[in-house]
PDB file of N, CA and C in Angstrom:
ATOM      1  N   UNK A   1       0.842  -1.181   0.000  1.00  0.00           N
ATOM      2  CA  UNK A   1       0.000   0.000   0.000  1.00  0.00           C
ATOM      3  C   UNK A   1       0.887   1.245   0.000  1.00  0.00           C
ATOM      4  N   UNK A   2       0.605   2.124  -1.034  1.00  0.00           N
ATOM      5  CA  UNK A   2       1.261   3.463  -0.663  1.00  0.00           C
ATOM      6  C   UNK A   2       0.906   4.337   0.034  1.00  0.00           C
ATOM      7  N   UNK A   3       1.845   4.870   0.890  1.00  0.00           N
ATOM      8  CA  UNK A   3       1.880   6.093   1.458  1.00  0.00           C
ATOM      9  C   UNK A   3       1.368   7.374   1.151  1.00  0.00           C
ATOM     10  N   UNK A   4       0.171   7.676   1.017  1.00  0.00           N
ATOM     11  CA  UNK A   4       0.248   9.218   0.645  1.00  0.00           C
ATOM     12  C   UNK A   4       1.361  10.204   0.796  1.00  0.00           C
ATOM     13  N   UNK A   5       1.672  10.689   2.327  1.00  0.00           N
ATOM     14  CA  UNK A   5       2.670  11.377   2.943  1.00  0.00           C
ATOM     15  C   UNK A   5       3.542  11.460   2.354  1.00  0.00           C
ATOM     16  N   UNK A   6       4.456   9.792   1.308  1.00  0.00           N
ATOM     17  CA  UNK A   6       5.429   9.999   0.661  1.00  0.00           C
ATOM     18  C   UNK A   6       5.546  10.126  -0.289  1.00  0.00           C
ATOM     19  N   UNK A   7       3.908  10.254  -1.168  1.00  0.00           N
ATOM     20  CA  UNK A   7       3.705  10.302  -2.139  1.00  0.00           C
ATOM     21  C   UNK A   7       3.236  11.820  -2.807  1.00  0.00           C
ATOM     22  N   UNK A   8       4.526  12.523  -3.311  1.00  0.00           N
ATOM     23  CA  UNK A   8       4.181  14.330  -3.606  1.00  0.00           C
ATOM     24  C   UNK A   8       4.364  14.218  -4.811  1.00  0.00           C
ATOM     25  N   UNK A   9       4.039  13.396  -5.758  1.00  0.00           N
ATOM     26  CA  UNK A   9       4.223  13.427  -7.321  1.00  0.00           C
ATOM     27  C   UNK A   9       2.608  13.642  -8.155  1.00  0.00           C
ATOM     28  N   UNK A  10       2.762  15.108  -7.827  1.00  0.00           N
ATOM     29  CA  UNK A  10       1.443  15.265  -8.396  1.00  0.00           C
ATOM     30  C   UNK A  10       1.474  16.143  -9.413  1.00  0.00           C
ATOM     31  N   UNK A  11       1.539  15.678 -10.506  1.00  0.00           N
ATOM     32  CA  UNK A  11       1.966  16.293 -11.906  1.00  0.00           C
ATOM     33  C   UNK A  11       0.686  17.581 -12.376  1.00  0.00           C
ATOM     34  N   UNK A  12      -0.169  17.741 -11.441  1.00  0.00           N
ATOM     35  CA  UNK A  12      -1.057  18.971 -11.763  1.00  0.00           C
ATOM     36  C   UNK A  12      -0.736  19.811 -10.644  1.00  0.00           C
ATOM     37  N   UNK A  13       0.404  19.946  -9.774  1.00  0.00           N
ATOM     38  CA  UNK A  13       0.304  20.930  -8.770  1.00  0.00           C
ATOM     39  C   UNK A  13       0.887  22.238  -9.532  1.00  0.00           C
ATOM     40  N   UNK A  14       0.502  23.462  -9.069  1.00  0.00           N
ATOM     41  CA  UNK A  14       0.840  24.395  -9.466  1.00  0.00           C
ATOM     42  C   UNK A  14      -0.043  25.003 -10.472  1.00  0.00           C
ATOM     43  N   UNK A  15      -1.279  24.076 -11.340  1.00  0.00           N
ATOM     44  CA  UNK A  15      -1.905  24.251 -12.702  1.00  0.00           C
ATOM     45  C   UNK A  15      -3.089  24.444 -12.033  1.00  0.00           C
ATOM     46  N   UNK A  16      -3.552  25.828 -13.026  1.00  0.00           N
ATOM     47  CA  UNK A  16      -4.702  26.333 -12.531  1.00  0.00           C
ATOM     48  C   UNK A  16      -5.758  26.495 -13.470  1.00  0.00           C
ATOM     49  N   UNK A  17      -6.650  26.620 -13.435  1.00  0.00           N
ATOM     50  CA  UNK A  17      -7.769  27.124 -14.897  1.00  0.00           C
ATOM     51  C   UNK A  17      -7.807  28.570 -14.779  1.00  0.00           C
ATOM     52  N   UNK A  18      -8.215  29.184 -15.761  1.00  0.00           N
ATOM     53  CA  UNK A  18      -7.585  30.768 -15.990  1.00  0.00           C
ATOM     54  C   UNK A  18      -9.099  31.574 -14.903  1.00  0.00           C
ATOM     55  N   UNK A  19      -9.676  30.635 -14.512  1.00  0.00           N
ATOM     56  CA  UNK A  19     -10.668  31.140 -13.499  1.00  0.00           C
ATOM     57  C   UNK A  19     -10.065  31.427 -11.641  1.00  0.00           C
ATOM     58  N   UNK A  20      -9.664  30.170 -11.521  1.00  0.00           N
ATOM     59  CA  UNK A  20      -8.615  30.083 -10.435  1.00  0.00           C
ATOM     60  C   UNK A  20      -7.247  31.049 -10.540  1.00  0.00           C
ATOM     61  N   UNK A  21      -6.568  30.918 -11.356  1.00  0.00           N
ATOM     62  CA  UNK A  21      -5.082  31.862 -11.530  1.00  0.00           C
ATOM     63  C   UNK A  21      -5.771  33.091 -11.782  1.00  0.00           C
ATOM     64  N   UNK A  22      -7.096  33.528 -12.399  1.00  0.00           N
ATOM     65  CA  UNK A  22      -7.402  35.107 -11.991  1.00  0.00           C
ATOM     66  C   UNK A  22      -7.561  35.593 -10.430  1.00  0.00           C
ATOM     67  N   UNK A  23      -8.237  34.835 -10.113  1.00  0.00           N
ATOM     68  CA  UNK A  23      -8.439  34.998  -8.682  1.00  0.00           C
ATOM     69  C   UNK A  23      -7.605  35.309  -7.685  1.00  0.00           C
ATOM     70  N   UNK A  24      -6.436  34.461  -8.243  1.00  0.00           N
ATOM     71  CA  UNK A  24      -5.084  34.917  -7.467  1.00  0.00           C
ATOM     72  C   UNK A  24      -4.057  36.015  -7.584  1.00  0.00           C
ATOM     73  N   UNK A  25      -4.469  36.314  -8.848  1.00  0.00           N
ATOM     74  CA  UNK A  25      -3.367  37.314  -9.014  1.00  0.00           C
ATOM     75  C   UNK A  25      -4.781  38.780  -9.468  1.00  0.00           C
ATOM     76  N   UNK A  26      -5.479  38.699  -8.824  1.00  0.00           N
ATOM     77  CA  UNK A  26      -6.523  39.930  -8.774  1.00  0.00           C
ATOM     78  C   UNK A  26      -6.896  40.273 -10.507  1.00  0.00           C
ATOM     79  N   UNK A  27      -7.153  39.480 -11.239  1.00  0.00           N
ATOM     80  CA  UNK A  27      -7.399  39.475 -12.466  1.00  0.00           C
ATOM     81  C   UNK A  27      -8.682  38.752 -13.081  1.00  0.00           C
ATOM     82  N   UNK A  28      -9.236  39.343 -14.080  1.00  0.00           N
ATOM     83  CA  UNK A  28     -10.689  38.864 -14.907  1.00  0.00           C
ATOM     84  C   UNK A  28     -10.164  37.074 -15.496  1.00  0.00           C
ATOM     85  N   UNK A  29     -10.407  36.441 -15.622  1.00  0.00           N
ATOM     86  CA  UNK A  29     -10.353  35.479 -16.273  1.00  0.00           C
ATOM     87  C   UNK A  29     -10.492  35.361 -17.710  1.00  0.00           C
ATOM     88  N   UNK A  30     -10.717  36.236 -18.209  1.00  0.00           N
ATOM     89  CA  UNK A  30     -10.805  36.619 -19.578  1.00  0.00           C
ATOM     90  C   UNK A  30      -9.691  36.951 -20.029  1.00  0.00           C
ATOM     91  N   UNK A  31      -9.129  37.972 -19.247  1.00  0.00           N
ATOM     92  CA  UNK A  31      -7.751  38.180 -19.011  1.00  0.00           C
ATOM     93  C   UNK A  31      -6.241  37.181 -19.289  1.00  0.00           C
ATOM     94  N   UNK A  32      -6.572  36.299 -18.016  1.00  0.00           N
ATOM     95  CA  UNK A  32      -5.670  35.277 -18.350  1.00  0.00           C
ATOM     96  C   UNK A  32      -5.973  34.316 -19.663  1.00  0.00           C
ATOM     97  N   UNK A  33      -7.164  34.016 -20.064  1.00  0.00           N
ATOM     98  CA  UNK A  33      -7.603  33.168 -21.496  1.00  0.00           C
ATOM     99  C   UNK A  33      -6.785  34.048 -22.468  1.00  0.00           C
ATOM    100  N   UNK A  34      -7.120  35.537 -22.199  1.00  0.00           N
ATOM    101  CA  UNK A  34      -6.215  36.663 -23.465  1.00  0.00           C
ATOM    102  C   UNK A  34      -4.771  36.197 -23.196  1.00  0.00           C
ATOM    103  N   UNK A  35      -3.861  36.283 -22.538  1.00  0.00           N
ATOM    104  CA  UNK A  35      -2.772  36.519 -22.356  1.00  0.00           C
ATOM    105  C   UNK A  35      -1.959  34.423 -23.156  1.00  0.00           C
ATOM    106  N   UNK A  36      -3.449  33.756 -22.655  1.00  0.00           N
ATOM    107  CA  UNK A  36      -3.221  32.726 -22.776  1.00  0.00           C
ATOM    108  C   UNK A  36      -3.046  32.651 -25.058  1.00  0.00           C
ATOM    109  N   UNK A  37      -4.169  33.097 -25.163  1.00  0.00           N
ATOM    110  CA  UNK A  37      -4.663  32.775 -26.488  1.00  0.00           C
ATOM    111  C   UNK A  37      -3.423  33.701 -26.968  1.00  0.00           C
ATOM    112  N   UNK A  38      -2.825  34.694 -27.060  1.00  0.00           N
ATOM    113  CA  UNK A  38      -2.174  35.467 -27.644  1.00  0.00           C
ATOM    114  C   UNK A  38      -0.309  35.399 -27.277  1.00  0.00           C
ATOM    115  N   UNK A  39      -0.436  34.020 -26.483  1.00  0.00           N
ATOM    116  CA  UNK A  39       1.187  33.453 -26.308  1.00  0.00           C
ATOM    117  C   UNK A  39       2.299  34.042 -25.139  1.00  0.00           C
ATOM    118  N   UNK A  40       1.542  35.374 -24.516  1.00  0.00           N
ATOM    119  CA  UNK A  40       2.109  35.797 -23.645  1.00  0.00           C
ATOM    120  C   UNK A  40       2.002  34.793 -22.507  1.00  0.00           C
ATOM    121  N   UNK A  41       1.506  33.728 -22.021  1.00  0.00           N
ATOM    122  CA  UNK A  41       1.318  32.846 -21.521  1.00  0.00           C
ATOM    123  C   UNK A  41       1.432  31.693 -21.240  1.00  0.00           C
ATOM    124  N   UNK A  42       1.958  30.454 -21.353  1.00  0.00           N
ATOM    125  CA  UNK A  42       1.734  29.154 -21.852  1.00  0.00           C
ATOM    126  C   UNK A  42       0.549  28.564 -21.103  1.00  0.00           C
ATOM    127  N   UNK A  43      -0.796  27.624 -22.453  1.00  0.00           N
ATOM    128  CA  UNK A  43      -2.076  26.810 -21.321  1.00  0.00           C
ATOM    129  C   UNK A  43      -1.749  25.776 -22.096  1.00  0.00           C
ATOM    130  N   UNK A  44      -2.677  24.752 -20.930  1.00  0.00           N
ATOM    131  CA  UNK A  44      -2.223  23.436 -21.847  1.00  0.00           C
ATOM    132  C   UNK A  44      -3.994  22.928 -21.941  1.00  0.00           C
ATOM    133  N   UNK A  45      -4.054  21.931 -22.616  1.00  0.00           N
ATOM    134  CA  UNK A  45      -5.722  21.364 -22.899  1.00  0.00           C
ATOM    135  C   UNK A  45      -5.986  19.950 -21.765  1.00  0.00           C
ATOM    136  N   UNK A  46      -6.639  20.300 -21.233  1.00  0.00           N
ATOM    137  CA  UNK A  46      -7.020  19.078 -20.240  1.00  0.00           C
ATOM    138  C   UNK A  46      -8.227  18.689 -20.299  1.00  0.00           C
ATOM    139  N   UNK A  47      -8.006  16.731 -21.280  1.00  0.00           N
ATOM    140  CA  UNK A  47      -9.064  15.959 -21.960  1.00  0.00           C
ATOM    141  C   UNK A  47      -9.573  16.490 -23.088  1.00  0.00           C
ATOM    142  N   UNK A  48     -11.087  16.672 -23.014  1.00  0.00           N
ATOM    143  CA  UNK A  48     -11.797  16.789 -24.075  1.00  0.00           C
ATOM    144  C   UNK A  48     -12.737  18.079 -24.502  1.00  0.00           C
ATOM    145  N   UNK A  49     -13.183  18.393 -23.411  1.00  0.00           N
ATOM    146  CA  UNK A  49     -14.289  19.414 -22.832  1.00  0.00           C
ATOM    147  C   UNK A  49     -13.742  20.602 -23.224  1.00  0.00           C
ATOM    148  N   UNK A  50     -12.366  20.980 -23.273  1.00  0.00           N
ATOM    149  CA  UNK A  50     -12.157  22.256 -23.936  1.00  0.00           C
ATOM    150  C   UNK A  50     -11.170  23.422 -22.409  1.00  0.00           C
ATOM    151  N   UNK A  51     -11.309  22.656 -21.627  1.00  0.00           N
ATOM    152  CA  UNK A  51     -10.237  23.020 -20.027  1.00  0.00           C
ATOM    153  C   UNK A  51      -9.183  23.370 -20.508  1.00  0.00           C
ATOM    154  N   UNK A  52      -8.123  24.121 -20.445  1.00  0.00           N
ATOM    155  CA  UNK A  52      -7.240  24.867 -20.577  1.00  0.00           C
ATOM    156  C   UNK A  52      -6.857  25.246 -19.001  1.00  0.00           C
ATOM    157  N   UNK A  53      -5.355  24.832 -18.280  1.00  0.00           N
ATOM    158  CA  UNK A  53      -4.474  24.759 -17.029  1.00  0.00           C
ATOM    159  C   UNK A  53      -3.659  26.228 -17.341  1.00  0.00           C
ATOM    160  N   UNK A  54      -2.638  26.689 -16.928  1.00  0.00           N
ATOM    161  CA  UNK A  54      -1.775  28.027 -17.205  1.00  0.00           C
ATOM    162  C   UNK A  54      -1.284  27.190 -15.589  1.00  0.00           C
ATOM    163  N   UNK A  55      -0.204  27.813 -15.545  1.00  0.00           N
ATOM    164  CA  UNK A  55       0.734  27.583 -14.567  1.00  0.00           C
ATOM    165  C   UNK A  55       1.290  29.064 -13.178  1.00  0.00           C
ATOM    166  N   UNK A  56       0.813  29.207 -12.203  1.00  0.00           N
ATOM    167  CA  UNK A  56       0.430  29.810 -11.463  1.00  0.00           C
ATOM    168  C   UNK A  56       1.665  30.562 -11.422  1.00  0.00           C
ATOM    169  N   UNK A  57       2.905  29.864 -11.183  1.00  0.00           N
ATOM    170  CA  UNK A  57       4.361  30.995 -11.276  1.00  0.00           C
ATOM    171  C   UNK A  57       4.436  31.738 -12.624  1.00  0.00           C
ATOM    172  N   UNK A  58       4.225  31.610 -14.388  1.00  0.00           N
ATOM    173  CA  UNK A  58       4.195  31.993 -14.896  1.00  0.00           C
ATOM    174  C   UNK A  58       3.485  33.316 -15.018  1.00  0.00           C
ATOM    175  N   UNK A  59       2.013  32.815 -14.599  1.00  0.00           N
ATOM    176  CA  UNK A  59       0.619  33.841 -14.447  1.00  0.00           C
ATOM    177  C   UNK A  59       1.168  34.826 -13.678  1.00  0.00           C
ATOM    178  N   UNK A  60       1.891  34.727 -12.427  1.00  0.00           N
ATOM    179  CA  UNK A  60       2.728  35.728 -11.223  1.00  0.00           C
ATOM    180  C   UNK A  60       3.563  36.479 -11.850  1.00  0.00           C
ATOM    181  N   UNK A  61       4.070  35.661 -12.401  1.00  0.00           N
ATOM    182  CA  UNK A  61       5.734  36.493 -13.069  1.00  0.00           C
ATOM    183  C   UNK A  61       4.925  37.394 -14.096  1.00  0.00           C
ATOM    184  N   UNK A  62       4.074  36.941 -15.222  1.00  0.00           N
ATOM    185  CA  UNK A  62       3.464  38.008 -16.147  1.00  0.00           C
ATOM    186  C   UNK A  62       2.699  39.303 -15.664  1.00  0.00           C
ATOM    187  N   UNK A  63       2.015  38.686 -14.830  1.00  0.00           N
ATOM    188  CA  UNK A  63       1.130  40.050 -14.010  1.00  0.00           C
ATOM    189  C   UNK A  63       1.986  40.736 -13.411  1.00  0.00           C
ATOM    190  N   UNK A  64       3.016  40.407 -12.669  1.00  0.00           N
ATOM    191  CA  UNK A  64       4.032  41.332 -12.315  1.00  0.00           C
ATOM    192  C   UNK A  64       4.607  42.433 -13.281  1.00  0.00           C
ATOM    193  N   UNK A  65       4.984  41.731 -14.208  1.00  0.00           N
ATOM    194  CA  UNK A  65       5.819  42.136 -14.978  1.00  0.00           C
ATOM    195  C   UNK A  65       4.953  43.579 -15.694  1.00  0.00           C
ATOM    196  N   UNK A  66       3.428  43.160 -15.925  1.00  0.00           N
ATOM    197  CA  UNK A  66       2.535  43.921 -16.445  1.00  0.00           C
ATOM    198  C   UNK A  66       1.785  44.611 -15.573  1.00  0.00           C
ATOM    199  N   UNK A  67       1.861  45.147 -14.731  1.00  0.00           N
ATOM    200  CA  UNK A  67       0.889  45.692 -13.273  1.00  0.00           C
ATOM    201  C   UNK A  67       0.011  46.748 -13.856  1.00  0.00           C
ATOM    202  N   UNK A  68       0.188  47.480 -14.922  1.00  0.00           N
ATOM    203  CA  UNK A  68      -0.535  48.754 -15.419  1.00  0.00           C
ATOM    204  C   UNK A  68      -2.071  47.971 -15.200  1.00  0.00           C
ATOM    205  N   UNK A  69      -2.453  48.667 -14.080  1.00  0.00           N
ATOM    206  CA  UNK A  69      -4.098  48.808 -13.897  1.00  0.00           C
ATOM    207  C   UNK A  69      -5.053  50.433 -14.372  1.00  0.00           C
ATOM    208  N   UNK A  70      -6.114  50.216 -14.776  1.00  0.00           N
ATOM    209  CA  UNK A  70      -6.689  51.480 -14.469  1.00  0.00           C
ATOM    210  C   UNK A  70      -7.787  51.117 -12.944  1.00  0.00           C
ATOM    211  N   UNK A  71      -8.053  52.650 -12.573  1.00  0.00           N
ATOM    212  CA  UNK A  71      -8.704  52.896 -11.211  1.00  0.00           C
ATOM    213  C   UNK A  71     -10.069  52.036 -11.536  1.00  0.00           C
ATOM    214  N   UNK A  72     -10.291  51.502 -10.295  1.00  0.00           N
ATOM    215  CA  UNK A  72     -11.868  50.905 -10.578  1.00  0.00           C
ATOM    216  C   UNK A  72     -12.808  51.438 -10.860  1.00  0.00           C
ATOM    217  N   UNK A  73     -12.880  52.772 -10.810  1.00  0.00           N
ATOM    218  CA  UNK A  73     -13.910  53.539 -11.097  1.00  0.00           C
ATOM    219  C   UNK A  73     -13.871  53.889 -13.347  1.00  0.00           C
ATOM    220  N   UNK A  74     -12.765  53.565 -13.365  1.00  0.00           N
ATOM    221  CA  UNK A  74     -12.400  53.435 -15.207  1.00  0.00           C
ATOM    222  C   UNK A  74     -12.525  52.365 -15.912  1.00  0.00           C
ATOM    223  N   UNK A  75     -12.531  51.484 -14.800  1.00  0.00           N
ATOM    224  CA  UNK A  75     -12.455  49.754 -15.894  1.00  0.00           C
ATOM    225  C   UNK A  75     -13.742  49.541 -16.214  1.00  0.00           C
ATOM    226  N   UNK A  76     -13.845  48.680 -17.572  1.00  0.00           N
ATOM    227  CA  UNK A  76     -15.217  48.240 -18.240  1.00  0.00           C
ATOM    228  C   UNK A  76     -15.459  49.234 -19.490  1.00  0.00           C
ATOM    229  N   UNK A  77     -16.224  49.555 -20.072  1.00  0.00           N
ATOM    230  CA  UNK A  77     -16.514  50.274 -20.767  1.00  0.00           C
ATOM    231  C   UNK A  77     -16.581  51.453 -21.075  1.00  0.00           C
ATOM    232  N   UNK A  78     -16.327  52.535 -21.534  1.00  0.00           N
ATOM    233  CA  UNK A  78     -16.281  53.887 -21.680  1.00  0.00           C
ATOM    234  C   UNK A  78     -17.835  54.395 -21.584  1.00  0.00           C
ATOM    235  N   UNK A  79     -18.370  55.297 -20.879  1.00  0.00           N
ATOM    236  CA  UNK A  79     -19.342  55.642 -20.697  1.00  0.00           C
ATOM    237  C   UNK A  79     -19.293  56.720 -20.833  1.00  0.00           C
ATOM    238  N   UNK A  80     -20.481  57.487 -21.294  1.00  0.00           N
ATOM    239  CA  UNK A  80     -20.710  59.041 -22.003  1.00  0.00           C
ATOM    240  C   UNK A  80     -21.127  59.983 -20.409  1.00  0.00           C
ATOM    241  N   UNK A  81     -20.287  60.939 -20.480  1.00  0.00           N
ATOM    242  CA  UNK A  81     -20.596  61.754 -19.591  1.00  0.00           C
ATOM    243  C   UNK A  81     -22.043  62.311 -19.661  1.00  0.00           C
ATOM    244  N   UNK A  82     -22.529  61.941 -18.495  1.00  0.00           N
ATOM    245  CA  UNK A  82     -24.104  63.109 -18.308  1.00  0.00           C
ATOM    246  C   UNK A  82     -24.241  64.420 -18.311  1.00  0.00           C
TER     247      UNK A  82
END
């Protein structure tokens, strides 16, 4: 019988869905799918269904690297002054 305890070979640690890795690094999930779809990123495909993983140190290191936010009161859509 194996050991759990000695058993740390878990080849999905660190892999997140771009729903989870937004969450963490204070980001839309759309976001990370963009960064994903456009190569600034690496995702990988998990099965069939269409799941896409990104890797949580990568996602860190990019958002770092990219921090330019606008104020919350600016994000979303441009809206016409009243």
């Amino acid at each position: 019988m194996l050991n759990s305890s000695t058993n740390n070979d878990n080849p999905f640690e660190g892999w997140l869905t771009f729903k989870e890795a937004g969450e963490l690094v204070d980001r839309n999930h759309s976001t990370i799918r963009y960064w994903a779809e456009t190569g600034k990123i690496t995702s990988h495909p998990i099965g069939t269904s269409g799941l896409r993983v990104v890797h949580i140190d990568e996602v860190k290191e990019y958002s770092d690297k990219h921090s330019y936010r606008l104020e919350p009161e600016k994000r979303g859509r441009l809206r016409k002054s009243e």
